[in-house]
N, C-alpha and C. Protein backbone atom coordinates (compact mmCIF):
# COMPACT_ATOMS: atom_id res chain seq x y z
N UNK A 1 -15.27 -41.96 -144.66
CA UNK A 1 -15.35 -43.39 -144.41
C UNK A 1 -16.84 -43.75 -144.30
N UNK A 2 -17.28 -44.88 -145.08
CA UNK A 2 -18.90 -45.03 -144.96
C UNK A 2 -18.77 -45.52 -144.00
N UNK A 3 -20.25 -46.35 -143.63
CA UNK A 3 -20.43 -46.56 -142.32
C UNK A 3 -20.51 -48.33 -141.88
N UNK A 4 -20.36 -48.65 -143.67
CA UNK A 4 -20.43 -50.37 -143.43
C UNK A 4 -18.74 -50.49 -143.41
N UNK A 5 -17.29 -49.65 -143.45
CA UNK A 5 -16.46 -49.87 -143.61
C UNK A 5 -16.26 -49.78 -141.82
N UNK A 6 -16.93 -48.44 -141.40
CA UNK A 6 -16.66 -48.43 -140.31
C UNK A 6 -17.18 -49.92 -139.32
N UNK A 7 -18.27 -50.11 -139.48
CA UNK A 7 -18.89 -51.27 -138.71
C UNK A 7 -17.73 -52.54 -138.95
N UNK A 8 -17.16 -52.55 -140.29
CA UNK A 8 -16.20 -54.07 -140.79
C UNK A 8 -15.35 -53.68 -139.08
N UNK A 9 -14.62 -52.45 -139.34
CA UNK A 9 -13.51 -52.25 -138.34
C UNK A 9 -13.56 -52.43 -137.05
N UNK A 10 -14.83 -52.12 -136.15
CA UNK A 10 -15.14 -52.29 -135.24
C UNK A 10 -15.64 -54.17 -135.00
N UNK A 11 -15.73 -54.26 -136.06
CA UNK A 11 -15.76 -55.95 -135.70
C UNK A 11 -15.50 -56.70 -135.57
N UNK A 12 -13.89 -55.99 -136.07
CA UNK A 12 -13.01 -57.17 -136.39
C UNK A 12 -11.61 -56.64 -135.11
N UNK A 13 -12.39 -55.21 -134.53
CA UNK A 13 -11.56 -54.86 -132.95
C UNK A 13 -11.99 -55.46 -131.72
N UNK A 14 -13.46 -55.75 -131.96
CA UNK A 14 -14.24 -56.69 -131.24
C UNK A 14 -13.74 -58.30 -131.03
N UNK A 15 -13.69 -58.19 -131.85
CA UNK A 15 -12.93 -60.27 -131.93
C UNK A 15 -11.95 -59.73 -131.22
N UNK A 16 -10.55 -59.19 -132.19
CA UNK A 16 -9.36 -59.18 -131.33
C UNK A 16 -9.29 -58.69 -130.11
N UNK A 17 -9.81 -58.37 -129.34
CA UNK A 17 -10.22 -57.95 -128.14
C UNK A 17 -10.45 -59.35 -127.45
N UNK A 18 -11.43 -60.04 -127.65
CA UNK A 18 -11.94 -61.27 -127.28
C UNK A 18 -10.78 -62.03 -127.37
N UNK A 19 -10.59 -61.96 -128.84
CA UNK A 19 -9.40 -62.87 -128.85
C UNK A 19 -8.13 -63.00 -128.03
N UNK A 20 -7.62 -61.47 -127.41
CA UNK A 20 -6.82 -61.56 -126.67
C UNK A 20 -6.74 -61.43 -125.33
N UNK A 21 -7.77 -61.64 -125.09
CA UNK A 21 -8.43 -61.70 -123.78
C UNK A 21 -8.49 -63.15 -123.37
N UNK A 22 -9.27 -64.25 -124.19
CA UNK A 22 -9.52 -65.69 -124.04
C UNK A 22 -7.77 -66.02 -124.38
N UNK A 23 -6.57 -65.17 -124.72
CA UNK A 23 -5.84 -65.93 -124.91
C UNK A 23 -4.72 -65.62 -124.06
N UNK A 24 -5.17 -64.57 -123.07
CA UNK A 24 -4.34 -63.83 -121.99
C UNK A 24 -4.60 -65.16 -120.59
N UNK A 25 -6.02 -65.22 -120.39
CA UNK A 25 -6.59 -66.17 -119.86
C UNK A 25 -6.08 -67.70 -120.00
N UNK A 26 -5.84 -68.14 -120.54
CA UNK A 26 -5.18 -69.22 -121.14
C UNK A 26 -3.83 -69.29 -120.83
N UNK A 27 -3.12 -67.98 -120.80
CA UNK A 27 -1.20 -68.34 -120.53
C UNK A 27 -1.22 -68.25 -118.88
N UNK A 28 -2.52 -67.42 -118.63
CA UNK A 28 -2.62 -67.44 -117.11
C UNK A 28 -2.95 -68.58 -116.39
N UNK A 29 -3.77 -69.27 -116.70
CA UNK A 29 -4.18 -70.77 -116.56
C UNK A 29 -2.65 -71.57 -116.33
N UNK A 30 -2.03 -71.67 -117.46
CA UNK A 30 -1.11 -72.52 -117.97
C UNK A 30 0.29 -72.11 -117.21
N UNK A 31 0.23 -70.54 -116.79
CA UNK A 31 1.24 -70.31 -116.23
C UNK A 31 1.25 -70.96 -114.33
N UNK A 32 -0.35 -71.17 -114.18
CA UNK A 32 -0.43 -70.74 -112.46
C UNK A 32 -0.61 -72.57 -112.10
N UNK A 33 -0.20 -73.37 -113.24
CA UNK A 33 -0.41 -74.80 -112.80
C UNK A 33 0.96 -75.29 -111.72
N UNK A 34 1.71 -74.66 -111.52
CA UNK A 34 2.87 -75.09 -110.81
C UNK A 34 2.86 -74.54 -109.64
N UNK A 35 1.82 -73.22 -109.68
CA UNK A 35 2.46 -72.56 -108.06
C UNK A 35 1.22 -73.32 -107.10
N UNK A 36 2.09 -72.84 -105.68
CA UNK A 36 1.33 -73.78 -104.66
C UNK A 36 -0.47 -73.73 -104.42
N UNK A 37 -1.02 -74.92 -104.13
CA UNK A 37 -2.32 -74.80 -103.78
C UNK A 37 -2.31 -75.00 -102.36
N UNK A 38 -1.61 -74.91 -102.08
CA UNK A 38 -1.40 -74.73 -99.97
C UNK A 38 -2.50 -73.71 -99.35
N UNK A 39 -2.48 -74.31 -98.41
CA UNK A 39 -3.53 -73.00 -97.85
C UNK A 39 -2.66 -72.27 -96.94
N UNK A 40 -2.84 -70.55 -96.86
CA UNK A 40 -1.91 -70.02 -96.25
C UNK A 40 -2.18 -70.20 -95.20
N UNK A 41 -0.78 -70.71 -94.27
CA UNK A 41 -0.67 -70.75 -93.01
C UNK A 41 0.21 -69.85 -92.65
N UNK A 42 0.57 -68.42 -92.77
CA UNK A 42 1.43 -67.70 -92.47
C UNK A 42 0.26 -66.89 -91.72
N UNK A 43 1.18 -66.40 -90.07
CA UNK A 43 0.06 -65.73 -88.74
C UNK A 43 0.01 -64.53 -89.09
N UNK A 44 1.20 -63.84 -89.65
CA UNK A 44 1.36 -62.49 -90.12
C UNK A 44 2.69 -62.13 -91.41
N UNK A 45 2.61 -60.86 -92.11
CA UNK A 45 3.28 -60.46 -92.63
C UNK A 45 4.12 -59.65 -92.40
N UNK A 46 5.57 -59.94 -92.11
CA UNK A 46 6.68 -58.41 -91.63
C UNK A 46 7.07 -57.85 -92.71
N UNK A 47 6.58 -56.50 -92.33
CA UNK A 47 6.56 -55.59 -93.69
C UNK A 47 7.44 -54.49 -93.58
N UNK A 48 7.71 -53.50 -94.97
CA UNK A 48 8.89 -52.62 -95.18
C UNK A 48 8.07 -51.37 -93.41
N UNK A 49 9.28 -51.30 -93.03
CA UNK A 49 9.44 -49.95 -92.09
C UNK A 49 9.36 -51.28 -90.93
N UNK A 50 9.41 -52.30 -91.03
CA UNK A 50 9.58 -52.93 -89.25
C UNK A 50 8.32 -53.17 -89.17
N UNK A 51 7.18 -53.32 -89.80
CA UNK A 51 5.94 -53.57 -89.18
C UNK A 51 5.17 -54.87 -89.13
N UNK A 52 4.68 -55.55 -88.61
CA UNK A 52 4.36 -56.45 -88.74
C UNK A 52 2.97 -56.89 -88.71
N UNK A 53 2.23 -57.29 -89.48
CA UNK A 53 0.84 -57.36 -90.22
C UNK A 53 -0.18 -58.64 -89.73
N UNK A 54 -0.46 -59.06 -88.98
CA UNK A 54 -1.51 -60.09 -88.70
C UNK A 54 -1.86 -60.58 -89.83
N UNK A 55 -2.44 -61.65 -90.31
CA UNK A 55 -3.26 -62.09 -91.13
C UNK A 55 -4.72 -61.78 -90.84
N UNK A 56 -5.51 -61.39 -91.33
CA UNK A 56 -7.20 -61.59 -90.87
C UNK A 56 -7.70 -63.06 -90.71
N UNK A 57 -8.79 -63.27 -89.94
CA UNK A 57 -9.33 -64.42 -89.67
C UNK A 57 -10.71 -64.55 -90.12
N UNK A 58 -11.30 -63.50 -90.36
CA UNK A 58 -12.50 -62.89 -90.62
C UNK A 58 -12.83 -62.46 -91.88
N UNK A 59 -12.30 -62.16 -92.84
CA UNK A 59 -12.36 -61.80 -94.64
C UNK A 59 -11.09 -61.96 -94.95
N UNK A 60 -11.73 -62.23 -96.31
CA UNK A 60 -10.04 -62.48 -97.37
C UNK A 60 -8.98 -62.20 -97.76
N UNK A 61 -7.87 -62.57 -98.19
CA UNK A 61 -7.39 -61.77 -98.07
C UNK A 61 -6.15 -62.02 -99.56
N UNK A 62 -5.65 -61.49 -100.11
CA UNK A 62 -4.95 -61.54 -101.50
C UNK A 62 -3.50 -60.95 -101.37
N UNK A 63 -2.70 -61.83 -101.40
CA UNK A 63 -1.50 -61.69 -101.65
C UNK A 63 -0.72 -61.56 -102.89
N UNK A 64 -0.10 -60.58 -103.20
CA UNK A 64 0.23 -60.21 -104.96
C UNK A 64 1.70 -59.82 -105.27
N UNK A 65 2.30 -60.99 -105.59
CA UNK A 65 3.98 -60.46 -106.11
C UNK A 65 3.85 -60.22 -107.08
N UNK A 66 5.40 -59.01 -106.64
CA UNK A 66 5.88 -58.27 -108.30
C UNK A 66 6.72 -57.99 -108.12
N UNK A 67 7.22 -56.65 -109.17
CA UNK A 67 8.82 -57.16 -108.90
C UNK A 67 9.03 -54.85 -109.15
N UNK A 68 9.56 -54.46 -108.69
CA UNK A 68 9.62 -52.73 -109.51
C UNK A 68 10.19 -52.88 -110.49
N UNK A 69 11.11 -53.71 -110.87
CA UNK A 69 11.74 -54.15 -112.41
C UNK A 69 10.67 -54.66 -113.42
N UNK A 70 9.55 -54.88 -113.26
CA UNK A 70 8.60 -55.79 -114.33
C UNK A 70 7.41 -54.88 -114.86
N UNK A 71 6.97 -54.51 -115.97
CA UNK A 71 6.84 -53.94 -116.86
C UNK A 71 4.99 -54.11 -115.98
N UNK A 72 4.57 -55.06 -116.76
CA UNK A 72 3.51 -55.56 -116.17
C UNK A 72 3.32 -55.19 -114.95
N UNK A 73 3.53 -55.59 -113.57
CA UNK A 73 3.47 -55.26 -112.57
C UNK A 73 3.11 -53.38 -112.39
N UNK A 74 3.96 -52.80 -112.93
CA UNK A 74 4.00 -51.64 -113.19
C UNK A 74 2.69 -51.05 -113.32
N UNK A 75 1.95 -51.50 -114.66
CA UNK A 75 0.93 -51.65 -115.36
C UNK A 75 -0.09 -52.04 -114.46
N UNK A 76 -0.03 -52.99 -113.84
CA UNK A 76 -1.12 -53.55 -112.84
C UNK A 76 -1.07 -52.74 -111.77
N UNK A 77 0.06 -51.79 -110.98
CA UNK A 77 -0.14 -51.46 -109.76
C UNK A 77 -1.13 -50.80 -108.90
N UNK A 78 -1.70 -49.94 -109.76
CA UNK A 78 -2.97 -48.77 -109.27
C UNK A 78 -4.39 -49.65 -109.13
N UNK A 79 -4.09 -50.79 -109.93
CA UNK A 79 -5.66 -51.91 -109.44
C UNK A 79 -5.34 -52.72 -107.95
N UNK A 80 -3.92 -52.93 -107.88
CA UNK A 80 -3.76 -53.18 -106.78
C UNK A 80 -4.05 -52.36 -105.49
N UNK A 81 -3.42 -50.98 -105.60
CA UNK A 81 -3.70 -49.90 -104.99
C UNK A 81 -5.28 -49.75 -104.50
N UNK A 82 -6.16 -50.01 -105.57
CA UNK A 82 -7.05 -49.57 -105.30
C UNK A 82 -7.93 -50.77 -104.38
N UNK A 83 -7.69 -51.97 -104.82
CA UNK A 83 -8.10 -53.11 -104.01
C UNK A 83 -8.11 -52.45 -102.90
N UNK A 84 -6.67 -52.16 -102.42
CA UNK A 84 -6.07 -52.37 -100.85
C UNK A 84 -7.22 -51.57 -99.84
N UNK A 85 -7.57 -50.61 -100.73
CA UNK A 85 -8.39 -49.34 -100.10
C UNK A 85 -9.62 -50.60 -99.14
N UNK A 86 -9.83 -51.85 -99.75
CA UNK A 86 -11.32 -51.82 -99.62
C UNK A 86 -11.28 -53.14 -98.77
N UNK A 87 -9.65 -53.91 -99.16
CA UNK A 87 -9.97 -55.27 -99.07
C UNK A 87 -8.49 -55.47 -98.43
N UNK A 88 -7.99 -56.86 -97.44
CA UNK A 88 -7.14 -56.96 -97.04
C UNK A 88 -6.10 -57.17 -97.96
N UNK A 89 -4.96 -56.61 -97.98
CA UNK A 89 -4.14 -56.79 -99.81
C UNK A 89 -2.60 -56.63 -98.93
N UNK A 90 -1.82 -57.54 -99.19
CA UNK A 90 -0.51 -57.67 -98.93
C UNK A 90 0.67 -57.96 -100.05
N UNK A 91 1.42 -57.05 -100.61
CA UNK A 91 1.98 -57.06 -101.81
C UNK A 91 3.80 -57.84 -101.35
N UNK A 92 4.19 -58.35 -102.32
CA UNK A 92 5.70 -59.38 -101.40
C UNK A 92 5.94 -58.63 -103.56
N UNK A 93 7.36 -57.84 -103.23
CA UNK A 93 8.11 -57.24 -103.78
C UNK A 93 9.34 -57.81 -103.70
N UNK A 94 9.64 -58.60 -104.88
CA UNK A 94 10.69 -59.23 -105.27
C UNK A 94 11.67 -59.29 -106.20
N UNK A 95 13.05 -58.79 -105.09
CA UNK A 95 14.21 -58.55 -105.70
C UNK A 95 13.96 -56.80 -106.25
N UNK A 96 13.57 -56.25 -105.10
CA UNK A 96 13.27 -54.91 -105.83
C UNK A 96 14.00 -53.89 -104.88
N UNK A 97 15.15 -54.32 -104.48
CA UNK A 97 15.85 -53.18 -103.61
C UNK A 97 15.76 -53.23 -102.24
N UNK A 98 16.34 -52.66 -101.40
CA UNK A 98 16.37 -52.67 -99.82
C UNK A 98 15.38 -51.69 -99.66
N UNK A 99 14.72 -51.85 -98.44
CA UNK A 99 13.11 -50.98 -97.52
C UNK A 99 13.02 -49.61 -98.44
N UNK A 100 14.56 -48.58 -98.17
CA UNK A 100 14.11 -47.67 -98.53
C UNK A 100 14.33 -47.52 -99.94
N UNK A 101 14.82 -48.34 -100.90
CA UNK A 101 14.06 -47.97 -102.91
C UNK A 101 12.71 -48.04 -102.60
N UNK A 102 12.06 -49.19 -102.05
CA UNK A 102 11.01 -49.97 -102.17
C UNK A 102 10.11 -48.79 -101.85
N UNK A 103 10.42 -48.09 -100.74
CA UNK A 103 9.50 -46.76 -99.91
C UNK A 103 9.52 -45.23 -100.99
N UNK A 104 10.87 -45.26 -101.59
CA UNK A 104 11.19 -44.06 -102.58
C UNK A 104 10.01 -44.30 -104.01
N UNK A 105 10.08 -46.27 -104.25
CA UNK A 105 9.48 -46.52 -105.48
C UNK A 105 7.77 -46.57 -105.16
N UNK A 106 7.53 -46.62 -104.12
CA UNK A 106 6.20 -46.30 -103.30
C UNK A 106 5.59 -45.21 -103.44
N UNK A 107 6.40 -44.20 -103.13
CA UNK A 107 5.88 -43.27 -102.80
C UNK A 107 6.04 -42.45 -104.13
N UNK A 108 7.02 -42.27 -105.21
CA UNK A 108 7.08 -41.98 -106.81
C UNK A 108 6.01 -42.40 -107.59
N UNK A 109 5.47 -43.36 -107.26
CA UNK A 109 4.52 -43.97 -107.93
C UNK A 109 2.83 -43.71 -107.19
N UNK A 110 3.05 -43.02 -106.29
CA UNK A 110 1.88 -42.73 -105.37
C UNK A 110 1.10 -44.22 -104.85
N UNK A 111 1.50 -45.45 -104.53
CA UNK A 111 1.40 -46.60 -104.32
C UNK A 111 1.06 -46.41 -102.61
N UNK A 112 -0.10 -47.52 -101.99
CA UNK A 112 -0.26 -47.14 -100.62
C UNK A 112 -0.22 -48.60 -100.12
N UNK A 113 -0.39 -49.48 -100.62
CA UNK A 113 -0.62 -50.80 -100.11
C UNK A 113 0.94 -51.49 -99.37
N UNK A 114 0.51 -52.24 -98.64
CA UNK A 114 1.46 -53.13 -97.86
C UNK A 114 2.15 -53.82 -98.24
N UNK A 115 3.45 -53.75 -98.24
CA UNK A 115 4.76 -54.10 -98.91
C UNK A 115 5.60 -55.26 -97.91
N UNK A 116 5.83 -56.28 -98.74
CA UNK A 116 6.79 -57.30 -97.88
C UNK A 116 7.82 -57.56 -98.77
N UNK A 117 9.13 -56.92 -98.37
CA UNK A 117 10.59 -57.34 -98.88
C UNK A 117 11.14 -58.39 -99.29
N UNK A 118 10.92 -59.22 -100.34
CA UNK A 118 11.87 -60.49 -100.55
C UNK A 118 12.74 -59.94 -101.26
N UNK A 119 14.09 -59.63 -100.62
CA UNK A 119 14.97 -59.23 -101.36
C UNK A 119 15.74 -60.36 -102.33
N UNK A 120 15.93 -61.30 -101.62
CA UNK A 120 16.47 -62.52 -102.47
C UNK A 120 15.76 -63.63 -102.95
N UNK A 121 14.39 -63.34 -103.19
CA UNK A 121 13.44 -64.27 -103.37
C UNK A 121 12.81 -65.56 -102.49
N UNK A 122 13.73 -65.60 -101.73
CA UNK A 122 12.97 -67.06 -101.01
C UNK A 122 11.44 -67.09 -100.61
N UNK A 123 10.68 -65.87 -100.52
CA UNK A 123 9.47 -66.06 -100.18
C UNK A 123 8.88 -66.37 -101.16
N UNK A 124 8.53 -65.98 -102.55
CA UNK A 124 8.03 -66.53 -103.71
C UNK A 124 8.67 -67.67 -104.24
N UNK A 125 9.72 -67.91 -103.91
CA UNK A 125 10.26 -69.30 -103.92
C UNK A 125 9.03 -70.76 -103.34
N UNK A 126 8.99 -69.94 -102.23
CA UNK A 126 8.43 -71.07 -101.65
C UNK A 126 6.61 -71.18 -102.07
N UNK A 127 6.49 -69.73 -103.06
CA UNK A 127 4.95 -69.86 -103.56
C UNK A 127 5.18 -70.45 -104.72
N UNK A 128 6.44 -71.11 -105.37
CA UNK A 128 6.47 -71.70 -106.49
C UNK A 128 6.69 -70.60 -108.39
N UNK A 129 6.44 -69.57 -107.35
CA UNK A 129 6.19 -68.45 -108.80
C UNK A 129 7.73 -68.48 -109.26
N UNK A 130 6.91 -68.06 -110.60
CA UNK A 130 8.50 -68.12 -111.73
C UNK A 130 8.01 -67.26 -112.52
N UNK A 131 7.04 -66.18 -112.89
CA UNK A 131 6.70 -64.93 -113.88
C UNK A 131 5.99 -64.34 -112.57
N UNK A 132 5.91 -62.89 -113.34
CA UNK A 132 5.41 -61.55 -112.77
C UNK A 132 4.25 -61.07 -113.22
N UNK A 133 3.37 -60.26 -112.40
CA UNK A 133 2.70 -60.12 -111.28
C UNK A 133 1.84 -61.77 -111.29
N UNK A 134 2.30 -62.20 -109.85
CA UNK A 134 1.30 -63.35 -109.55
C UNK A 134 0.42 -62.87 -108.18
N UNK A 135 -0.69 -63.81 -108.15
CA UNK A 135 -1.64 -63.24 -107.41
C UNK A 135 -2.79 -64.56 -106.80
N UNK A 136 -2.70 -64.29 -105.69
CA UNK A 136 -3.17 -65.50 -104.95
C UNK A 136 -4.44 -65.10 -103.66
N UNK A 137 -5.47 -65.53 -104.06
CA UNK A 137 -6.74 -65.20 -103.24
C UNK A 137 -7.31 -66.16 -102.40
N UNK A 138 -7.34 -65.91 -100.79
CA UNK A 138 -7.31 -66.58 -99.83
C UNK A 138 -8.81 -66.42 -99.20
N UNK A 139 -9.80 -67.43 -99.25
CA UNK A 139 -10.69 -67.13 -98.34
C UNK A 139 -10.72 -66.35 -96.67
N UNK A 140 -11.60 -66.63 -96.06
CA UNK A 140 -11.31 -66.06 -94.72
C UNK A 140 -10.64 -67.29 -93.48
N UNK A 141 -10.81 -68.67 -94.15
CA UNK A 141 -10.27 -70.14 -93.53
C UNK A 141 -8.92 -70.04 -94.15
N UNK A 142 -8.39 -69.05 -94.80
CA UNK A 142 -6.49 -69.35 -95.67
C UNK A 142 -6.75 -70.68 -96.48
N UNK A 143 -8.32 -70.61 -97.03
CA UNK A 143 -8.20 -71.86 -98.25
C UNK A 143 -7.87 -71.04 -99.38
N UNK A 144 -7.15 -71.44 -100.55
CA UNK A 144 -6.63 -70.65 -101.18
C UNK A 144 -7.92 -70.94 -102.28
N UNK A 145 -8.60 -69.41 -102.82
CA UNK A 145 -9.51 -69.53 -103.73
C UNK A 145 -9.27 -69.65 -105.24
N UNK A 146 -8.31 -68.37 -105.46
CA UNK A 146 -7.76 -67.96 -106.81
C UNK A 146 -6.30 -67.89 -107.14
N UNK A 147 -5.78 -68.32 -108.47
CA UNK A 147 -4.31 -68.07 -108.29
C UNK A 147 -4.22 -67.33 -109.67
N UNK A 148 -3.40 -66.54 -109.74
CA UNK A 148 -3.44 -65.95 -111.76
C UNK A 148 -1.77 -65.60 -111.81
N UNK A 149 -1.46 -65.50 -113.29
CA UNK A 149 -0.40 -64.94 -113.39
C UNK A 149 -0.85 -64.20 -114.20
N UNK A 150 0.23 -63.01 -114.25
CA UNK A 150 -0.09 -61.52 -115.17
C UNK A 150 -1.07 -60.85 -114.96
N UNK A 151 -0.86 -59.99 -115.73
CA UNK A 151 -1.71 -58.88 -115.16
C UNK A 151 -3.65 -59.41 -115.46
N UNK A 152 -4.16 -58.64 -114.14
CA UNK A 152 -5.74 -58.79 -114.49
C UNK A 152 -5.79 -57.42 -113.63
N UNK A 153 -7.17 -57.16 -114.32
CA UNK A 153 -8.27 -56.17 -114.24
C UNK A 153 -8.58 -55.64 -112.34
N UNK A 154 -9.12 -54.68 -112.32
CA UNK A 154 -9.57 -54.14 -111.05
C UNK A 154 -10.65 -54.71 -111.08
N UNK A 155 -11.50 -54.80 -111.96
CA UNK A 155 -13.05 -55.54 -112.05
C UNK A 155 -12.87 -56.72 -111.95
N UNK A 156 -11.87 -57.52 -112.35
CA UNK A 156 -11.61 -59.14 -111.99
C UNK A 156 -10.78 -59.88 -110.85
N UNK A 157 -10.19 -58.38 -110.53
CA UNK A 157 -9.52 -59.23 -109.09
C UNK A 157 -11.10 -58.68 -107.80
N UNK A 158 -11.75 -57.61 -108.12
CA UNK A 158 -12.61 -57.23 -107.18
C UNK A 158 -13.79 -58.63 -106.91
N UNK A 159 -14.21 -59.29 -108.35
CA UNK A 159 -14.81 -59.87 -108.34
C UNK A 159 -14.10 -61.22 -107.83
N UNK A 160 -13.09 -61.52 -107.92
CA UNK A 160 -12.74 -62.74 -107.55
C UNK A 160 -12.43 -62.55 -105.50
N UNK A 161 -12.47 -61.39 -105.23
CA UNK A 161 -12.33 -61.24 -103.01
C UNK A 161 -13.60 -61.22 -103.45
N UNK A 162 -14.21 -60.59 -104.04
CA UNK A 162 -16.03 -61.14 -103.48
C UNK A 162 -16.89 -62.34 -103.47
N UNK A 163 -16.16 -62.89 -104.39
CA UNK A 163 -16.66 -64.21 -104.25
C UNK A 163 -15.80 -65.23 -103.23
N UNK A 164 -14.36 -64.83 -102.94
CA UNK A 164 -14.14 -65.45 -101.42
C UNK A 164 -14.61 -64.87 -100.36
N UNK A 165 -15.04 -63.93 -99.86
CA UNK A 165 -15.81 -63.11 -99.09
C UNK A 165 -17.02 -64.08 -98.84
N UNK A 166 -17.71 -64.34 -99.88
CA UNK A 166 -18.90 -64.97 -99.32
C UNK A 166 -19.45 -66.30 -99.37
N UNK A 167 -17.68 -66.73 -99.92
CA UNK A 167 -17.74 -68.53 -100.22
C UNK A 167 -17.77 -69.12 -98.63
């Protein structure tokens, strides 16, 4: 293969790359116009095993539904995972089985982050979501900063708590 055939190929992986990137961005936009711009007023989160989670008052904090049925979500989970390590991260798992699938599908998947049960949906109900993984970024006031649907990046959800961090 010469090397101007090779360069055509790489250029035209370059666009589509871009291209599906500016157009991933775009269904995300278009998807996150309906869910709520409320600011969270919830004091804490009751989570799988009985526990119950404070909100922080002091740094941000990102709340992220999904579903163990959704492909995507799936796909996204280990950026979530890895957030949690660093940053306050509360995951609301919907329609994905009673405490212990949720703890079996946790722990199969080597998953560590904080899990809240909507077994019948009413909690994402009331965030307005209607597709999977959605994701909602809360300053340290519960003004809501960021909202996305589908999957995004470890580098783009990191960058989006750092910039509520120091908004």
């Amino acid at each position: 293969m010469n090397k101007k055939r090779l360069l055509g190929y790489l250029k035209e992986g370059v666009f589509l790359l871009v291209f599906v990137t500016v157009l991933a961005n775009i269904l995300s936009l278009y998807n996150a116009r309906s869910l709520s711009d409320a600011p969270l007023h919830i004091k804490s989160f009751h989570l799988i095993g009985n526990i119950n989670s404070p909100v922080p008052n002091d740094r941000p904090i990102m709340v992220h539904f999904w579903g163990s049925w959704c492909p995507v979500c799936k796909a996204e989970a280990d950026n979530i995972d890895r957030l949690s390590k660093y940053y306050e991260v509360v995951t609301v798992a919907v329609n994905s089985g009673d405490d212990a699938t949720l703890k079996k599908y946790l722990q199969e998947h080597n998953l560590h982050y904080k899990v809240v049960n909507d077994q019948g949906g009413i909690f994402a109900k009331s965030f307005n979501i209607q597709a999977f993984p959605t994701t909602f970024i809360y300053d340290k006031k519960g003004e809501l900063v960021f909202k996305e649907v589908g999957y995004t990046s470890t580098l783009a959800l990191w960058m989006r708590l750092l910039w509520a961090e120091i908004k």
